[in-house]
Protein backbone atom coordinates (compact mmCIF):
# COMPACT_ATOMS: atom_id res chain seq x y z
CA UNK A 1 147.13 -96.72 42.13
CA UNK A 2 144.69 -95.55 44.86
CA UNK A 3 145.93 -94.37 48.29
CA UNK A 4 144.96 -96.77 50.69
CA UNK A 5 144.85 -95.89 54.36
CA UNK A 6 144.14 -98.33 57.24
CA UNK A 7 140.43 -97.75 59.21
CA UNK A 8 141.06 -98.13 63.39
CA UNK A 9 138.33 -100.75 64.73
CA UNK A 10 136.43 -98.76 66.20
CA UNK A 11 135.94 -96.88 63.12
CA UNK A 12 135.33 -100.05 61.21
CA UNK A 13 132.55 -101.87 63.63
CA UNK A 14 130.43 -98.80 62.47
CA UNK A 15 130.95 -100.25 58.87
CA UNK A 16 130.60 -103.77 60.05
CA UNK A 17 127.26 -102.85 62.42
CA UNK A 18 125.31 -101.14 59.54
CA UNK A 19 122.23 -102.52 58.30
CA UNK A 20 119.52 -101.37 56.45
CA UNK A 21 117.39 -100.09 59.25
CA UNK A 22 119.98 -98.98 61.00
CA UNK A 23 122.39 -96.19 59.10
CA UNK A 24 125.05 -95.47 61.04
CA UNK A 25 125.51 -92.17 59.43
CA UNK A 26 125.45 -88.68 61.72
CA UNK A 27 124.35 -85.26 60.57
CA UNK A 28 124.30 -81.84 61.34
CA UNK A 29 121.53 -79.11 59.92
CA UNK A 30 122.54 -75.63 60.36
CA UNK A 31 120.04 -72.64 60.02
CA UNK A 32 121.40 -69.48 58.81
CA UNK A 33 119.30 -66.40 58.39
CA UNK A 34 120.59 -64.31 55.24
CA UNK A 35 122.04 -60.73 54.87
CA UNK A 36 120.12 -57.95 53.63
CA UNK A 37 120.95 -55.54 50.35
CA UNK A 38 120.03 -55.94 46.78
CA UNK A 39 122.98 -58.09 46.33
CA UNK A 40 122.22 -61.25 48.12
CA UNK A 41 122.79 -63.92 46.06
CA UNK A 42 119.77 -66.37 45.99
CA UNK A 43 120.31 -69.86 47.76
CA UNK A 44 119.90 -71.63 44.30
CA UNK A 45 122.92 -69.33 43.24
CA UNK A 46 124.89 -70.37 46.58
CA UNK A 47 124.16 -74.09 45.43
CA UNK A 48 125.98 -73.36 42.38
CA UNK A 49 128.84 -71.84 43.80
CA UNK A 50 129.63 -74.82 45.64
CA UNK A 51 129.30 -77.28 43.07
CA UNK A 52 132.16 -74.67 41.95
CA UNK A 53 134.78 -76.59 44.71
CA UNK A 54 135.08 -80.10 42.77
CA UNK A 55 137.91 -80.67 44.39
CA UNK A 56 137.88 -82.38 47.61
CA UNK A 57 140.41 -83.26 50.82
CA UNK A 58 141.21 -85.70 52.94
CA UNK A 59 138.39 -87.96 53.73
CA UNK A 60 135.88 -86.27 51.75
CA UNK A 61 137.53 -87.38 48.71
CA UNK A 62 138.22 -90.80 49.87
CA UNK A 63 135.54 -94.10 50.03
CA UNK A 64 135.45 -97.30 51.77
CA UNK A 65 137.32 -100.53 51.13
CA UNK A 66 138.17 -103.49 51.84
CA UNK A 67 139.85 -107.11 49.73
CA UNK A 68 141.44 -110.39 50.94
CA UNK A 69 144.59 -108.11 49.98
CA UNK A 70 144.31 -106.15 53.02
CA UNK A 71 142.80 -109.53 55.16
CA UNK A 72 139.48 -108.04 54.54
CA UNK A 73 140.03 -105.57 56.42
CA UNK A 74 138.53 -102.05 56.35
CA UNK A 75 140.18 -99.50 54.99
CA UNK A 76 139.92 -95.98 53.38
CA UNK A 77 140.71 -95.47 49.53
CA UNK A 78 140.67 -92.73 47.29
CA UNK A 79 137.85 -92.15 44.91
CA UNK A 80 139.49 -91.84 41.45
CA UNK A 81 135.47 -91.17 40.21
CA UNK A 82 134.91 -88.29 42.81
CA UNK A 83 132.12 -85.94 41.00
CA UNK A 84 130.85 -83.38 44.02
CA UNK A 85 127.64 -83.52 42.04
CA UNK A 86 126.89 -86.74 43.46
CA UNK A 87 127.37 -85.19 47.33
CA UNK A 88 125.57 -81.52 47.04
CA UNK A 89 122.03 -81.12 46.22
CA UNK A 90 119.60 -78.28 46.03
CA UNK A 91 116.24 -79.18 48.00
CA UNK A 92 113.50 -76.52 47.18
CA UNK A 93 110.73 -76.59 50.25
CA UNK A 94 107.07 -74.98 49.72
CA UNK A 95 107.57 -71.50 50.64
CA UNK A 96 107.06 -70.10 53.21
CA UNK A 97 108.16 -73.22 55.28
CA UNK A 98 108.04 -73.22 59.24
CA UNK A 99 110.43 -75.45 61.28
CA UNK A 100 107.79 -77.94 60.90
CA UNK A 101 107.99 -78.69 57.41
CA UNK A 102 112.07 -77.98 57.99
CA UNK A 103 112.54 -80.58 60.57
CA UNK A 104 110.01 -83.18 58.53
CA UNK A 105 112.20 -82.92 55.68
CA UNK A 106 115.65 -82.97 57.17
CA UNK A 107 114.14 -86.53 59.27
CA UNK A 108 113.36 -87.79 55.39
CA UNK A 109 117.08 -86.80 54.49
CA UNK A 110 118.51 -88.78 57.63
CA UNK A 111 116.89 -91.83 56.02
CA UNK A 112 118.98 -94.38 54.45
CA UNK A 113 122.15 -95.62 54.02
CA UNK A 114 125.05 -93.93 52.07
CA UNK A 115 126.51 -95.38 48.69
CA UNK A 116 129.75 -97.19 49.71
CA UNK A 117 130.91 -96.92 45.81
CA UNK A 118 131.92 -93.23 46.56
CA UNK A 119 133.10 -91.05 49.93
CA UNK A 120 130.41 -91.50 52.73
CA UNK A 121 128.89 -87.83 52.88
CA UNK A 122 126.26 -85.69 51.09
CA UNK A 123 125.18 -82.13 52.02
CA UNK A 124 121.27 -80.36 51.28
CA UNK A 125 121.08 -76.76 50.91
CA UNK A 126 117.42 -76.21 51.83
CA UNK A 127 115.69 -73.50 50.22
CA UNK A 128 112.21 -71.55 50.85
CA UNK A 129 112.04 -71.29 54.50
CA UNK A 130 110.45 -68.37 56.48
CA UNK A 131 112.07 -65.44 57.92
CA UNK A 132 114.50 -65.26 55.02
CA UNK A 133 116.52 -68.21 56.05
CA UNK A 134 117.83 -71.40 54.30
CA UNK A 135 120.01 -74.30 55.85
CA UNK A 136 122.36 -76.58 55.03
CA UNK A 137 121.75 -80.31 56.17
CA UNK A 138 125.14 -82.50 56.35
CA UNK A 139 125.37 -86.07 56.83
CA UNK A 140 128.33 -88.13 57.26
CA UNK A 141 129.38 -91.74 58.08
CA UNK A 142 129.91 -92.16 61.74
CA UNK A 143 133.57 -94.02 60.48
CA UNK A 144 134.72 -90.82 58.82
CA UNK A 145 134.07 -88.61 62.16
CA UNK A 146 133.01 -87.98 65.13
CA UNK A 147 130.96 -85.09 66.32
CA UNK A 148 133.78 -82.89 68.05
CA UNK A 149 135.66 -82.92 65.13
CA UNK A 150 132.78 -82.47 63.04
CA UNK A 151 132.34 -79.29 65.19
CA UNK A 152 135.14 -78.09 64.57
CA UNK A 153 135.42 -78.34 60.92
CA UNK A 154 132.00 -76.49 60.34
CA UNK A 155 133.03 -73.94 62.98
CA UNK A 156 136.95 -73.62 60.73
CA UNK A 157 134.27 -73.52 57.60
CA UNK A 158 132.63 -69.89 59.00
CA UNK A 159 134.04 -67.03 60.04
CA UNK A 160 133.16 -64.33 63.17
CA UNK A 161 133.32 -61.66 60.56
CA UNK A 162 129.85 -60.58 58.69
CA UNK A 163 131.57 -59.02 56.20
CA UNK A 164 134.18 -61.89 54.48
CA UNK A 165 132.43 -63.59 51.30
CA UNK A 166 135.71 -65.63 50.88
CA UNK A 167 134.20 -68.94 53.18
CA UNK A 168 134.86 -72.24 52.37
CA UNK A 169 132.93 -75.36 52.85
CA UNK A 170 134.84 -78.03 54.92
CA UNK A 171 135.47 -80.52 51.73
CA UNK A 172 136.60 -77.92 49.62
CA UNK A 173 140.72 -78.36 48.76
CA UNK A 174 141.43 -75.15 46.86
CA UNK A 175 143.59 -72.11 47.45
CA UNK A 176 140.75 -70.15 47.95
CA UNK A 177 141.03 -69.58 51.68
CA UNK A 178 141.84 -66.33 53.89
CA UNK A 179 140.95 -65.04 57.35
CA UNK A 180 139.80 -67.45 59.64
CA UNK A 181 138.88 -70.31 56.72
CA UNK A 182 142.99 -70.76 56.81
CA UNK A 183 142.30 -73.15 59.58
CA UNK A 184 139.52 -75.32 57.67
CA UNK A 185 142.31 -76.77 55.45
CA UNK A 186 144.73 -77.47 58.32
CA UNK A 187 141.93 -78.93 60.19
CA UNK A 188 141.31 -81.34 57.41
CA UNK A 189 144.59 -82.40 57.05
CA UNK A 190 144.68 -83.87 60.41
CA UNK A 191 141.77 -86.06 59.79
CA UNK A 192 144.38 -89.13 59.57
CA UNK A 193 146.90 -89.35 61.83
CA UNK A 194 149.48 -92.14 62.87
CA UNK A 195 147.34 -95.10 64.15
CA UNK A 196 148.39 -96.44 67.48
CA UNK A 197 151.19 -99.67 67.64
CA UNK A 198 149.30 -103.40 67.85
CA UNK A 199 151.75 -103.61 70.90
CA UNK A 200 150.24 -100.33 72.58
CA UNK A 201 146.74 -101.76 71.95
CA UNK A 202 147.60 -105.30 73.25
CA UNK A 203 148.98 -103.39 76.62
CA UNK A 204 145.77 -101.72 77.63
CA UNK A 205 143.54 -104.53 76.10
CA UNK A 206 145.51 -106.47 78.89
CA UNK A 207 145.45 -103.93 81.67
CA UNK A 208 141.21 -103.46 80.83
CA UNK A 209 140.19 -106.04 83.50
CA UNK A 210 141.60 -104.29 86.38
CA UNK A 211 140.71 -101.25 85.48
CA UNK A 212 137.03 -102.47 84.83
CA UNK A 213 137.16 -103.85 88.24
CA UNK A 214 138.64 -100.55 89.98
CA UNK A 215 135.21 -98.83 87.91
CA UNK A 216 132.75 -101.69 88.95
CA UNK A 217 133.77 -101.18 92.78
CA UNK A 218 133.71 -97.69 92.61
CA UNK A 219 130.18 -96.88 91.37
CA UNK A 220 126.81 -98.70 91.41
CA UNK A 221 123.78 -98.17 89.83
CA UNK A 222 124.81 -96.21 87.07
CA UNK A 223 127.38 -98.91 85.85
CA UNK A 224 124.66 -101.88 86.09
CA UNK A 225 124.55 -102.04 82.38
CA UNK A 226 120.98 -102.74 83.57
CA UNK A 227 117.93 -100.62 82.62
CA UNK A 228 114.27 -100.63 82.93
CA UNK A 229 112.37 -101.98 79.73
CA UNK A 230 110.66 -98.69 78.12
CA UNK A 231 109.00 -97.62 74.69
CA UNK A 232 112.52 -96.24 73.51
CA UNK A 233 113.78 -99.77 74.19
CA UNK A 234 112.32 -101.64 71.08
CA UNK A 235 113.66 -102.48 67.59
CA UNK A 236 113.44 -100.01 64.79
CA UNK A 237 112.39 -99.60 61.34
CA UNK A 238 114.54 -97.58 59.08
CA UNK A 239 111.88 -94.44 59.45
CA UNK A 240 113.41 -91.16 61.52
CA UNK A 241 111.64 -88.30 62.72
CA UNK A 242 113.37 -85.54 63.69
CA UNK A 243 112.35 -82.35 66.13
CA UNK A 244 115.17 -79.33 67.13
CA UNK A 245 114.11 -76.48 69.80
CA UNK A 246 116.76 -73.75 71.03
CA UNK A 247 116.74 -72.11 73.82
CA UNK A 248 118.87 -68.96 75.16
CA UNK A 249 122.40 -70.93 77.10
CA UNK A 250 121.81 -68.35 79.79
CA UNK A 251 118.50 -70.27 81.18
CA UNK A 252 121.02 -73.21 81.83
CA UNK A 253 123.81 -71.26 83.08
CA UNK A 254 121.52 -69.67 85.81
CA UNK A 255 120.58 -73.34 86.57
CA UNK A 256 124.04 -74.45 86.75
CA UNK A 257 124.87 -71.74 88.94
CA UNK A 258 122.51 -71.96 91.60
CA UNK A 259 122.72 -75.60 91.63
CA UNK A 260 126.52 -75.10 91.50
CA UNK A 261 126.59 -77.60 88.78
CA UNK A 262 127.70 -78.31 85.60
CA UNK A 263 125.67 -76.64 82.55
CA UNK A 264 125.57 -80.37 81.02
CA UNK A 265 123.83 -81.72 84.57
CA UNK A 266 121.13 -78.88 83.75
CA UNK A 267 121.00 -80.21 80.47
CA UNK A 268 120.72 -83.70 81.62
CA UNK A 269 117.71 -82.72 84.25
CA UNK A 270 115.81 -81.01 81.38
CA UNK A 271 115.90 -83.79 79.42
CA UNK A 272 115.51 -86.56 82.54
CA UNK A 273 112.21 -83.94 83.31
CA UNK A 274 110.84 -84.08 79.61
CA UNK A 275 111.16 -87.63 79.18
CA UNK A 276 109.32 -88.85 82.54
CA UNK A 277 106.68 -86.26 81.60
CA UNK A 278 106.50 -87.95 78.19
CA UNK A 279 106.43 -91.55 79.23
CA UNK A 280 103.74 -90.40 81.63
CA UNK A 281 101.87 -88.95 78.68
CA UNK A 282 102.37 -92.52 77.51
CA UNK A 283 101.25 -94.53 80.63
CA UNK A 284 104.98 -95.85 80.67
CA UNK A 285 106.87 -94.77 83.02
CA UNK A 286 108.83 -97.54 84.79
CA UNK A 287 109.13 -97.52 88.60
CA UNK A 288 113.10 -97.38 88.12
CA UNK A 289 115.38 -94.80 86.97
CA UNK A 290 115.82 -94.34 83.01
CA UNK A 291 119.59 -94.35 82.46
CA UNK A 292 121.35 -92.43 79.40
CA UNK A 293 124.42 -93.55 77.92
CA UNK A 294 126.68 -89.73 77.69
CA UNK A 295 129.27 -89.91 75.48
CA UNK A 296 132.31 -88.16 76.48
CA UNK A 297 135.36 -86.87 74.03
CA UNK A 298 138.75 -88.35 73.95
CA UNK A 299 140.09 -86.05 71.59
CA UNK A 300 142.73 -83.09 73.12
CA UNK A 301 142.84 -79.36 71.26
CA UNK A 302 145.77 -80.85 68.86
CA UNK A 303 144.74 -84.54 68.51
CA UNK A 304 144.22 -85.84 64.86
CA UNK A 305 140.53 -85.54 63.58
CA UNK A 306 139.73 -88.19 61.67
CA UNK A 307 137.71 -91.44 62.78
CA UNK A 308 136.14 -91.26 66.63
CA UNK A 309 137.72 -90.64 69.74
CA UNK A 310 135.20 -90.95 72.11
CA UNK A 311 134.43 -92.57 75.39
CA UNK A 312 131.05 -92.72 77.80
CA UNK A 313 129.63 -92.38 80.95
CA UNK A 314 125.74 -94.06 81.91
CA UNK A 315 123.77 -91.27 84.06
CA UNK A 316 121.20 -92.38 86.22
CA UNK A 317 118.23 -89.53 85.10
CA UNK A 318 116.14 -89.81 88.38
CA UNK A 319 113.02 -90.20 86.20
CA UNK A 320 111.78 -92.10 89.06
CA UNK A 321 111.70 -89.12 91.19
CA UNK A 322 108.82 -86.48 91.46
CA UNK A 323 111.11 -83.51 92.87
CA UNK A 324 113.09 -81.88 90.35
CA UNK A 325 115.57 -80.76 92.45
CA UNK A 326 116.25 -84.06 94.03
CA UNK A 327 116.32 -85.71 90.19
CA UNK A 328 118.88 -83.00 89.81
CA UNK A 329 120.90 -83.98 92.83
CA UNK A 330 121.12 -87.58 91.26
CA UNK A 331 122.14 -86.76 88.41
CA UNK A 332 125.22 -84.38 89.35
CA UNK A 333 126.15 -87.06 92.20
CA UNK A 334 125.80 -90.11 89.41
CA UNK A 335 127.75 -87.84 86.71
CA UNK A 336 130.63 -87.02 89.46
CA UNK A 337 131.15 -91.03 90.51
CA UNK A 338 130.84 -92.30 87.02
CA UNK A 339 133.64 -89.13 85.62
CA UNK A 340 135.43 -90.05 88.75
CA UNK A 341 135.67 -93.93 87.77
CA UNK A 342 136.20 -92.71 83.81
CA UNK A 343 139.37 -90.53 84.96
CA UNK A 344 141.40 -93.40 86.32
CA UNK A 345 141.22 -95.31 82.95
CA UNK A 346 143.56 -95.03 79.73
CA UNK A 347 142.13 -93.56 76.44
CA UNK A 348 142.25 -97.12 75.24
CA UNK A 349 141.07 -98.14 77.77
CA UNK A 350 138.23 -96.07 77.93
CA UNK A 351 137.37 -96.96 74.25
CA UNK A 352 136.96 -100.78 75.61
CA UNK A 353 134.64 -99.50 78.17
CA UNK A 354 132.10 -98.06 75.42
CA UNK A 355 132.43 -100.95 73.22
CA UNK A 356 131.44 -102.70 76.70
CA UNK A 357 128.59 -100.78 76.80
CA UNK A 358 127.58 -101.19 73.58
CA UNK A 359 128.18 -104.94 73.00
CA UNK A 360 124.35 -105.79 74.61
CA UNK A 361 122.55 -103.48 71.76
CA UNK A 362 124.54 -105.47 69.42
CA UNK A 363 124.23 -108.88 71.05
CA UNK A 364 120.85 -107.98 71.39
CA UNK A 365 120.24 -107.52 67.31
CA UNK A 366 122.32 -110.40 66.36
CA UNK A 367 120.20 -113.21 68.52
CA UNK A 368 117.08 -111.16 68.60
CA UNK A 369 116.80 -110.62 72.05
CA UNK A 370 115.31 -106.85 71.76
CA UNK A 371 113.02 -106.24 74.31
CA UNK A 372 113.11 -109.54 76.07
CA UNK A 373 116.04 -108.83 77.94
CA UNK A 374 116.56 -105.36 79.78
CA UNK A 375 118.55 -102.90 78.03
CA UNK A 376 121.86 -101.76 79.09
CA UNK A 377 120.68 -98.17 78.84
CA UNK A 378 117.64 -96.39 77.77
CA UNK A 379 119.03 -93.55 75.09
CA UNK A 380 121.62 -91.68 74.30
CA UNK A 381 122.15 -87.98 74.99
CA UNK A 382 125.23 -86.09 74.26
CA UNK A 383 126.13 -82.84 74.70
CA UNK A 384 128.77 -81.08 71.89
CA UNK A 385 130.53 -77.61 72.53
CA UNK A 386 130.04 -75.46 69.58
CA UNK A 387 131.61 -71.62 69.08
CA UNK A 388 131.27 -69.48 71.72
CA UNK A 389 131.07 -66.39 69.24
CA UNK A 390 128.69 -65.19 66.89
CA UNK A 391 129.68 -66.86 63.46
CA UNK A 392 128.84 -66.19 59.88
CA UNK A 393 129.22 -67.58 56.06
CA UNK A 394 129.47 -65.78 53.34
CA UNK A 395 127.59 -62.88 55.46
CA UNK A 396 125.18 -65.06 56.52
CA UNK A 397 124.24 -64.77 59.89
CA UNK A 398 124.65 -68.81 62.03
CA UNK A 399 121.14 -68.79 64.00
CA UNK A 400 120.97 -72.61 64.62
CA UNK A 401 123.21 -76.03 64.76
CA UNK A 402 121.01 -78.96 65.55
CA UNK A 403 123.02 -82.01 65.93
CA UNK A 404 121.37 -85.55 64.26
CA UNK A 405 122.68 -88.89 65.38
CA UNK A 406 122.25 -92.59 64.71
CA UNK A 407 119.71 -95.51 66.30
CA UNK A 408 120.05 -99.02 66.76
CA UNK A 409 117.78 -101.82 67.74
CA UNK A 410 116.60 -101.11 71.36
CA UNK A 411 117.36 -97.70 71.42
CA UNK A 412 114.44 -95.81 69.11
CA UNK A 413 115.53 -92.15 70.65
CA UNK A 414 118.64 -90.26 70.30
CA UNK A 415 119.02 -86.53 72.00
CA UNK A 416 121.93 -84.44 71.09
CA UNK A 417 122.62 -80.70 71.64
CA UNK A 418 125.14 -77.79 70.82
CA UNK A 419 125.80 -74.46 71.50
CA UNK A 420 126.45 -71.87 69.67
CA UNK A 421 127.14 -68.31 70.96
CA UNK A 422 124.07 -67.82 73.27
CA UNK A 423 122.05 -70.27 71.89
CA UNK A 424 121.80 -74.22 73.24
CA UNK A 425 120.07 -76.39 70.19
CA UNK A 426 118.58 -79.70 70.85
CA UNK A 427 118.12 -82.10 68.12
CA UNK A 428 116.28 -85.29 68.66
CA UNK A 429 115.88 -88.59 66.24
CA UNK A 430 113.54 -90.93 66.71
CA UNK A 431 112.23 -94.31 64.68
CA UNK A 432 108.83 -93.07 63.38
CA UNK A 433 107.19 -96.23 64.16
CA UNK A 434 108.16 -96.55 67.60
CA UNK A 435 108.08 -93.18 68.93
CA UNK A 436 105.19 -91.14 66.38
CA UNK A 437 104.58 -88.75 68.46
CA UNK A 438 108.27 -87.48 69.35
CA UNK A 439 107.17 -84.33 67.89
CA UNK A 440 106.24 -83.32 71.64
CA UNK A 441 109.60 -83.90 72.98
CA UNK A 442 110.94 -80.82 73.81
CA UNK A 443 107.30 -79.24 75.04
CA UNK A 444 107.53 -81.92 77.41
CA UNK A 445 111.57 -80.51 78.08
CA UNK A 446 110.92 -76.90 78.54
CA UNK A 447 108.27 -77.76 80.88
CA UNK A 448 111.15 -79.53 82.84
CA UNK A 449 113.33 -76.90 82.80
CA UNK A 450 110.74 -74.74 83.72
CA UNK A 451 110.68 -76.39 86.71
CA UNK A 452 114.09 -76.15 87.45
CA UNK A 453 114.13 -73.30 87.53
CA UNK A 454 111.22 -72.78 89.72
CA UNK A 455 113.17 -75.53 92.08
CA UNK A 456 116.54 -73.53 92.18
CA UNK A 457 115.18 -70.14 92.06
């Protein structure tokens, strides 16, 4: 008989909350440049090799469930049909393809929902780019993980070494692991871990309103759940376009230091800047502050992996302002009172506040009140810490990570970044319909960090 495991809520709204335009899969598309010598194995060859590991772990191997024998209730059930041929594919692009015709197709792949009948996950190896390079496009079901842990699985997956050939891919359950890839499998075995007592839950879910009411008194405008009506604030079609850029970390850094801020305040600001230059493009920039929702992790160094641990933060972005420095001051002063509010609250506790947050998107949807009523926030932007060192697979040098997330109705842009040695990679999805010319995005951001740095300099 199948191994059943119990889903956490959280983990099982995403199920619940998914509709056709509105996958609520995440993804990941990393860009590796490939070794030189006459025995580079071809990506096609690569693609083989991994159809090689048939054997999966944990939740790779394991698909969705539910039956009035478990009270309908979600849970997570081992695929006795699991065939890896039906999660990795081979997509051959025109060669020589630019990051154009890259990003174009990986917003095609981000398309759609995944097939419930098997475990929620397919990866793309992407073949024919320019500059000798191929990449690897990953999505998964926002239920299975979130992206910290997804992080850190791709990051067990590689190895600092340019010479090991012995690297794994993060499904894979096989002996076949040395070096550094000996984490990967101890990483995946943590991706379940003992769910928390109904009596625990019940206790914070009771303590909630006071702690709500410590937040509400503490901060203001950031915690309206109020924001202006904008172009990203409309319902979506099931279309996505995605656009990546990378810059060098160190232009943030320098940022960060002279503002003595945070690096994700910088981030924030060059973001804030590109998106009131693009809404001016648009003739729609509202006289009041856009606010993101920034999601922030719940999960410690040793906590289990599996499902989402994750909390948020709204940032007032100062789009409002014309004086990049001041729209940076706002946004470090709104970050430290709304962190400040977020500290005094229990991980539970904190997961009740982001389902607060989130509850007028979905109210929104269900009585079709998108865009007649203002939205709680304007997007989402999210910031995930990648390795700090140089990584490789299979001698294949890491260049990119460009981090894809989900949309709902009301909320037709999603930014995310990570970082990755020197390197800072933003990856932005949009609905095609709404937002068709999102392909300007990050001009419109590097001209507002540009300007931060001609503000703190």
């Amino acid at each position: 008989m199948p191994m059943l495991r119990p889903m956490p809520i959280l983990d099982s709204g995403l199920l619940i909350g998914e509709i056709r335009n509105q996958p609520m899969h995440v993804g990941g598309l990393q860009v590796f440049e490939r070794p030189t010598g006459a025995d580079v194995p071809a990506v096609g060859e690569l693609f083989r090799e991994f159809l090689g590991f048939t054997d999966a772990q944990g939740i790779f191997a394991q698909r969705p469930r539910r039956s009035a024998a478990s009270g309908w209730l979600w849970r997570w059930e081992d695929d006795p049909h699991f065939d890896i041929r039906n999660h990795v594919h081979h997509v051959a692009l025109p060669s020589p393809a630019g990051d154009a015709a890259l990003y174009q197709a990986t917003g095609r792949l981000h398309q759609g929902e995944l097939d419930r009948s098997m475990p929620l996950w397919q990866a793309y190896f992407i073949d024919g780019l320019s500059e000798d390079r191929f990449a690897v496009y990953t999505k998964l079901h926002h239920s299975m993980i979130d992206g910290v842990s997804a992080m850190r699985l791709l990051q067990a997956s590689m190895s600092t070494d340019p010479d090991e050939r012995h690297c794994i891919p993060p499904w894979a359950d096989t002996p076949r692991i040395r070096g550094n890839q000996a984490s990967s499998k101890a990483l995946a075995e943590k991706l379940f871990g003992a769910s928390r007592t109904g009596l625990s839950v019940a206790a914070d879910a009771a303590t909630f309103p006071a702690a709500f009411a410590r937040t509400a008194l503490r901060t203001d405008g950031p915690w309206s759940f109020s924001a202006p009506r904008t172009p990203l604030n409309v319902a979506v079609t099931g279309s996505r376009k995605f656009v990546g850029r990378s810059w060098p970390i160190e232009r943030f850094s320098a940022i960060a230091a002279a503002a003595d801020c945070r690096l994700n305040d910088v981030v924030l600001a060059a973001c804030a800047g590109g998106l009131r230059r693009m809404l001016l493009e648009m003739s729609a920039l509202p006289d009041a502050s856009l606010t993101a929702l920034v999601p922030v992790s719940l999960r410690g160094e040793q906590a289990n992996l599996g499902g989402n641990a994750v909390g948020a933060v709204l940032c007032n972005l100062g789009t409002n302002l014309d004086d990049p420095r001041q729209r940076l001051s706002q946004i470090i002063q709104s970050m430290h009172d709304s962190k400040e509010a977020f500290a005094s609250m229990s991980k539970r506790q904190a997961e009740f506040m982001l389902a607060l947050m989130l509850s007028p998107v979905a109210l929104g949807r269900l009585f079709r009140l998108v865009g007649s009523t203002p939205p709680p926030f304007n997007l989402v932007i999210s910031n995930v810490p990648g390795p700090s060192q140089q990584q490789y697979w299979n001698g294949a040098r890491l260049r990119e990570i460009f981090p894809l997330s989900l949309l709902v109705d009301g909320q037709a842009l999603n930014i995310s970044c990570a970082s990755h040695d020197d390197v800072l990679s933003f990856g932005a999805v949009a609905c095609a319909r709404a937002l068709p010319h999102a392909d300007r995005l990050f001009d419109h951001v590097e001209a507002g960090l540009a300007e931060l740095e001609r503000a703190v300099g």
